[in-house]
C-alpha atoms as a PDB file:
ATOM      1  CA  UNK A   1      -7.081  46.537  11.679  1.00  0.00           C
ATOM      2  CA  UNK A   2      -4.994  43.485  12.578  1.00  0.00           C
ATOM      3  CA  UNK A   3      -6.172  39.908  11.749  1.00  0.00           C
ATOM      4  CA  UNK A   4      -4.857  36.623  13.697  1.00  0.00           C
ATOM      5  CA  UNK A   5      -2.435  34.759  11.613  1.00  0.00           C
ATOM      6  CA  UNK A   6      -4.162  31.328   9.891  1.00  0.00           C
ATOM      7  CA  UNK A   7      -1.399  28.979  10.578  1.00  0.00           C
ATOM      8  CA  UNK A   8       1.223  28.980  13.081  1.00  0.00           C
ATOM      9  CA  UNK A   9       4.872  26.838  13.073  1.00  0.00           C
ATOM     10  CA  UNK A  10       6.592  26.455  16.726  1.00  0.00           C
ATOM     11  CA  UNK A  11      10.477  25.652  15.453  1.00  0.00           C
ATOM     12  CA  UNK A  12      12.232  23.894  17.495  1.00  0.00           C
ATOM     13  CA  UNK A  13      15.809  22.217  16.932  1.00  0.00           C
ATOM     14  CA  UNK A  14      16.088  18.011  17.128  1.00  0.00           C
ATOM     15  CA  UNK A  15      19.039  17.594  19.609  1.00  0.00           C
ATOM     16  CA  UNK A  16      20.940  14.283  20.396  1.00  0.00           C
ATOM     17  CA  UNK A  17      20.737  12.665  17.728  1.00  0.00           C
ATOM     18  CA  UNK A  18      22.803   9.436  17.463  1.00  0.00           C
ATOM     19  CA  UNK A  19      24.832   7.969  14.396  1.00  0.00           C
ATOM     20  CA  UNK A  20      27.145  10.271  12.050  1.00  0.00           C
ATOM     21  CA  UNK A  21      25.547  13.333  10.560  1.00  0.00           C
ATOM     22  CA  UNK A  22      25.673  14.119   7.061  1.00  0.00           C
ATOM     23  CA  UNK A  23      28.332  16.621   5.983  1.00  0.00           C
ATOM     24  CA  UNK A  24      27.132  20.330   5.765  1.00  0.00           C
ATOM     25  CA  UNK A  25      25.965  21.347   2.424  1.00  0.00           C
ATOM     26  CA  UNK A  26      23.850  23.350   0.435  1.00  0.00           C
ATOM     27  CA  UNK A  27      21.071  22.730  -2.412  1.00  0.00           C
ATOM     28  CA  UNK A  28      20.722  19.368  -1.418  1.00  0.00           C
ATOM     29  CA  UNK A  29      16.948  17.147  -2.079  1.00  0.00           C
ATOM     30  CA  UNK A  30      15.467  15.938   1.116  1.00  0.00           C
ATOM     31  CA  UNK A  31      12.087  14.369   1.183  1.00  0.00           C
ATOM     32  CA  UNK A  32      10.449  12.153   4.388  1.00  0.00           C
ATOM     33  CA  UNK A  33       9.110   8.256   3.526  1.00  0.00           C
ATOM     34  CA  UNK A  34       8.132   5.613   5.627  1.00  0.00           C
ATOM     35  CA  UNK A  35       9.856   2.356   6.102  1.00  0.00           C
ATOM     36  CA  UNK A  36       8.386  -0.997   6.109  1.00  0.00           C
ATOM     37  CA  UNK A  37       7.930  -0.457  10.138  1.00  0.00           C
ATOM     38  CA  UNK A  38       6.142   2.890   8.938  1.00  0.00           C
ATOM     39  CA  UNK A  39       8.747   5.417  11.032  1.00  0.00           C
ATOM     40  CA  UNK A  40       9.170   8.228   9.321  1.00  0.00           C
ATOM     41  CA  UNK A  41      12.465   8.342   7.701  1.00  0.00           C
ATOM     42  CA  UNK A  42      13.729  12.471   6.828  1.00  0.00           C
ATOM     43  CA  UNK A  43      16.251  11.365   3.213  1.00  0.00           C
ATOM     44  CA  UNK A  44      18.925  14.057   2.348  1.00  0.00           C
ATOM     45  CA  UNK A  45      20.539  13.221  -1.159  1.00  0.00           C
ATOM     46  CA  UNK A  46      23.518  15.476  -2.599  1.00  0.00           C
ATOM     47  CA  UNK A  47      23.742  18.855  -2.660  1.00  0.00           C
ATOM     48  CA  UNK A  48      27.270  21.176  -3.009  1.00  0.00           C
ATOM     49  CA  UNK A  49      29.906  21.917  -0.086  1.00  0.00           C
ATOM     50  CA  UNK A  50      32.540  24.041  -1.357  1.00  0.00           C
ATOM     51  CA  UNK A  51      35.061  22.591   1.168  1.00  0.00           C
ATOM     52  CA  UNK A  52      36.009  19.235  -0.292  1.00  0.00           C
ATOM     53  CA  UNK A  53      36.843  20.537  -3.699  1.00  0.00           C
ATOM     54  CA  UNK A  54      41.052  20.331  -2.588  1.00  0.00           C
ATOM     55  CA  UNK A  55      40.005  16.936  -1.687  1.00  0.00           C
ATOM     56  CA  UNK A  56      37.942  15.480  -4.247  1.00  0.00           C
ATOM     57  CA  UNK A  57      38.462  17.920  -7.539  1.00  0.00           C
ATOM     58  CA  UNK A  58      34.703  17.825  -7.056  1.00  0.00           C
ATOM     59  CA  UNK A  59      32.236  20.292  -4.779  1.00  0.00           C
ATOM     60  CA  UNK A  60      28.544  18.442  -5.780  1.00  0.00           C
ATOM     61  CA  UNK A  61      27.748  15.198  -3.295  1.00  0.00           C
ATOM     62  CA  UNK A  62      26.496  12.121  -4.048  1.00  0.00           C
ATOM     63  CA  UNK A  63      25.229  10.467  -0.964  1.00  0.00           C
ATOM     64  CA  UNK A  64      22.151   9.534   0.972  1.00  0.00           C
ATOM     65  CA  UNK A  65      21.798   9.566   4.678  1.00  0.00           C
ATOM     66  CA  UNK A  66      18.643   8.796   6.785  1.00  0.00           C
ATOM     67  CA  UNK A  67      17.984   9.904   9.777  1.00  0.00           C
ATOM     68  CA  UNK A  68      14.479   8.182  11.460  1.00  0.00           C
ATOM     69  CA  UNK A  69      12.288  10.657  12.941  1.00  0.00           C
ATOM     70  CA  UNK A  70      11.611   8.344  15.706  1.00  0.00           C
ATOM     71  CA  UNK A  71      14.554   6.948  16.982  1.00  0.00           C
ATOM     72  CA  UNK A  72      17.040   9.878  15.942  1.00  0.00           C
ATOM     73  CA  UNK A  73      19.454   8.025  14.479  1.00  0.00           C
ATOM     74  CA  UNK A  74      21.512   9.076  11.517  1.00  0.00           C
ATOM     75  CA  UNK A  75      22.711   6.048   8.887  1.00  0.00           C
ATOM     76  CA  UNK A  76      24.196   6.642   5.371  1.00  0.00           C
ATOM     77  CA  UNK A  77      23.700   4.540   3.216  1.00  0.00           C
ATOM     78  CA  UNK A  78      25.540   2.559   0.551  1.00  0.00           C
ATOM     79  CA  UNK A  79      24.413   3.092  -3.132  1.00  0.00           C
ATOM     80  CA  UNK A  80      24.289  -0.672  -5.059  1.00  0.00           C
ATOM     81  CA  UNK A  81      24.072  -0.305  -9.041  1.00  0.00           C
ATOM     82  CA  UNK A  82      24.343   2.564 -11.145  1.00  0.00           C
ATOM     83  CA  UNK A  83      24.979   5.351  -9.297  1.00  0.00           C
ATOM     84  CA  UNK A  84      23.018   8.952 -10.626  1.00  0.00           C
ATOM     85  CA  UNK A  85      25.757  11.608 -11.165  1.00  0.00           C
ATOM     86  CA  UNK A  86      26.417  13.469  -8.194  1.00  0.00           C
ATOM     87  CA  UNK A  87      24.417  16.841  -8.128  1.00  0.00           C
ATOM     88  CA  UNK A  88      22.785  19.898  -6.453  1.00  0.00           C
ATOM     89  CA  UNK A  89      19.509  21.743  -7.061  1.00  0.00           C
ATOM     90  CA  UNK A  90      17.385  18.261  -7.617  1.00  0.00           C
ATOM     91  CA  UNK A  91      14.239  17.105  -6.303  1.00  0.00           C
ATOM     92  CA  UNK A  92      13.435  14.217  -4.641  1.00  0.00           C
ATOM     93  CA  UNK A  93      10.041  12.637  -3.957  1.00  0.00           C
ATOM     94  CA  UNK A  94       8.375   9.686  -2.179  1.00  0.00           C
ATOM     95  CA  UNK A  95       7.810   6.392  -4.694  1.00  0.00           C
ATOM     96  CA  UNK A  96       5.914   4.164  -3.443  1.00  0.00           C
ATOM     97  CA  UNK A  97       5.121   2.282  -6.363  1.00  0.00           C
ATOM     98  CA  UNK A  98       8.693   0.765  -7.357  1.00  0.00           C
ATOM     99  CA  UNK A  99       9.632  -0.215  -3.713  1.00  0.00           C
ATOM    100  CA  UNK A 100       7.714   0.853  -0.299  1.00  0.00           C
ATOM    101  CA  UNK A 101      10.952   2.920   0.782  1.00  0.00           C
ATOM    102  CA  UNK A 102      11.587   4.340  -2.832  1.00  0.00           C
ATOM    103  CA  UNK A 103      12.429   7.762  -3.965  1.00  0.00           C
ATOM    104  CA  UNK A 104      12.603   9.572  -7.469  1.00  0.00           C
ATOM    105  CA  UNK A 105      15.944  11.896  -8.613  1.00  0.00           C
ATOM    106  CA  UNK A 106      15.088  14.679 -10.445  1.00  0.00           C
ATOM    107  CA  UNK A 107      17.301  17.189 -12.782  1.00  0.00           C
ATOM    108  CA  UNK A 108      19.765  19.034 -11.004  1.00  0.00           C
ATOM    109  CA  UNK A 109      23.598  20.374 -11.691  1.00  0.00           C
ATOM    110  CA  UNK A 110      27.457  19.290 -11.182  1.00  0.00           C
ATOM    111  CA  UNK A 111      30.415  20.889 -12.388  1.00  0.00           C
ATOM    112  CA  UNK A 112      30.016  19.008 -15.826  1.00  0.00           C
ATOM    113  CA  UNK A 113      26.793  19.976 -16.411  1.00  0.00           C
ATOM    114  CA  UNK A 114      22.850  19.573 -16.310  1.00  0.00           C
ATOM    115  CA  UNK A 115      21.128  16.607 -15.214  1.00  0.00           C
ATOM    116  CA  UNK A 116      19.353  17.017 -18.567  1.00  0.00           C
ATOM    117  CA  UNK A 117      15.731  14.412 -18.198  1.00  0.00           C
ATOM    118  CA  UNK A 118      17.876  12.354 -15.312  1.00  0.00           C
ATOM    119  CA  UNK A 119      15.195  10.693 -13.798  1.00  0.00           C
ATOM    120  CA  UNK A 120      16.091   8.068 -11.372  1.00  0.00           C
ATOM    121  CA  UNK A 121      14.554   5.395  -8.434  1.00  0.00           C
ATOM    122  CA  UNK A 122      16.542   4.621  -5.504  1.00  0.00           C
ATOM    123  CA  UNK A 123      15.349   2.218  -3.285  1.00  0.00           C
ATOM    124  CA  UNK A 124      16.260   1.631   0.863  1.00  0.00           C
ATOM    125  CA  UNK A 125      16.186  -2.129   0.806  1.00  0.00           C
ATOM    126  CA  UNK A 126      18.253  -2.293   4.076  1.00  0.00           C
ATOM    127  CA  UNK A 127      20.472  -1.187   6.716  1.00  0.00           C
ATOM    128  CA  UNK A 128      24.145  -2.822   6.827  1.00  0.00           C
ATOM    129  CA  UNK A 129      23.631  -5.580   4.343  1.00  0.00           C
ATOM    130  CA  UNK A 130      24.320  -5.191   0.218  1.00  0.00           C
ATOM    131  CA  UNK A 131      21.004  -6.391  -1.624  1.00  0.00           C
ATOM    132  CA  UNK A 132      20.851  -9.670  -3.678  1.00  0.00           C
ATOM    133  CA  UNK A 133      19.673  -9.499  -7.280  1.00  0.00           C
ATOM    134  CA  UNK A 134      16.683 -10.744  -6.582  1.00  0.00           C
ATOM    135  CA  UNK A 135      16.040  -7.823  -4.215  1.00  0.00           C
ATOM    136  CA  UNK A 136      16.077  -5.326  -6.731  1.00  0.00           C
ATOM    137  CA  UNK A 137      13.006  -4.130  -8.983  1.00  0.00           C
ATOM    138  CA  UNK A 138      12.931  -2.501 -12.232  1.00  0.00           C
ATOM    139  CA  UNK A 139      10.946   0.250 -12.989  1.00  0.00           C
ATOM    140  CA  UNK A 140       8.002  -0.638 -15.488  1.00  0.00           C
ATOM    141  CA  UNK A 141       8.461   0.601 -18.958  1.00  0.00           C
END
């Protein structure tokens, strides 16, 4: 006896996209927020790619690109402040209560070690402009 499946995914692959993808890598934390027009926004932070170790003495990434779900177009971003370590194997999630486009870093691993209780915010305040102080919001102890 055969049942019907429950659920069913079509896949299909998001072509022409515009802006400069993000590197290839593995391991990396992706999560999708809104942003204050409430597109979806798909986040890809870190992860490991092998191939820039010769380069960089290094093989875990520390960036964050964007790429809106509506408008296809791929931005990285700048990171303002005190950077989290570059890692792989973290988490991110949506935080909407330190800044409408804000995301929580979770654990992880580099080369030097583990992430041990590494728990930062990182907030998309803007495209192309570095935020002022004033801009910025500190978690609540």
């Amino acid at each position: 006896m055969t049942s019907e499946p429950a659920l069913c995914f079509q896949i299909s692959e998001i072509k022409n996209t515009t802006g400069r993808p993000p590197c290839p890598r593995i391991l990396a934390a992706s999560s999708v927020i809104r942003n204050l027009d409430d597109q979806p926004l798909l986040v890809i932070h870190g992860g490991r790619n092998d191939g820039i170790f010769n380069g960089s003495q290094n093989v875990a990434l520390n960036d964050v690109n964007v790429l809106n779900l509506v408008t296809l177009e791929w931005t990285q971003l700048a990171i303002y402040g005190i950077q989290p370590a570059s890692r792989w194997g973290h988490m991110i999630v949506p935080n909407r209560q330190f800044h409408p486009d804000g995301i929580v870093v979770f654990g992880g691993v580099n080369l030097q070690s583990y992430c041990f209780g590494d728990i930062k915010t990182l907030q998309i305040l803007s495209f192309g402009k570095k935020p002022q102080q004033q801009e910025l919001v500190e978690p609540r102890t």
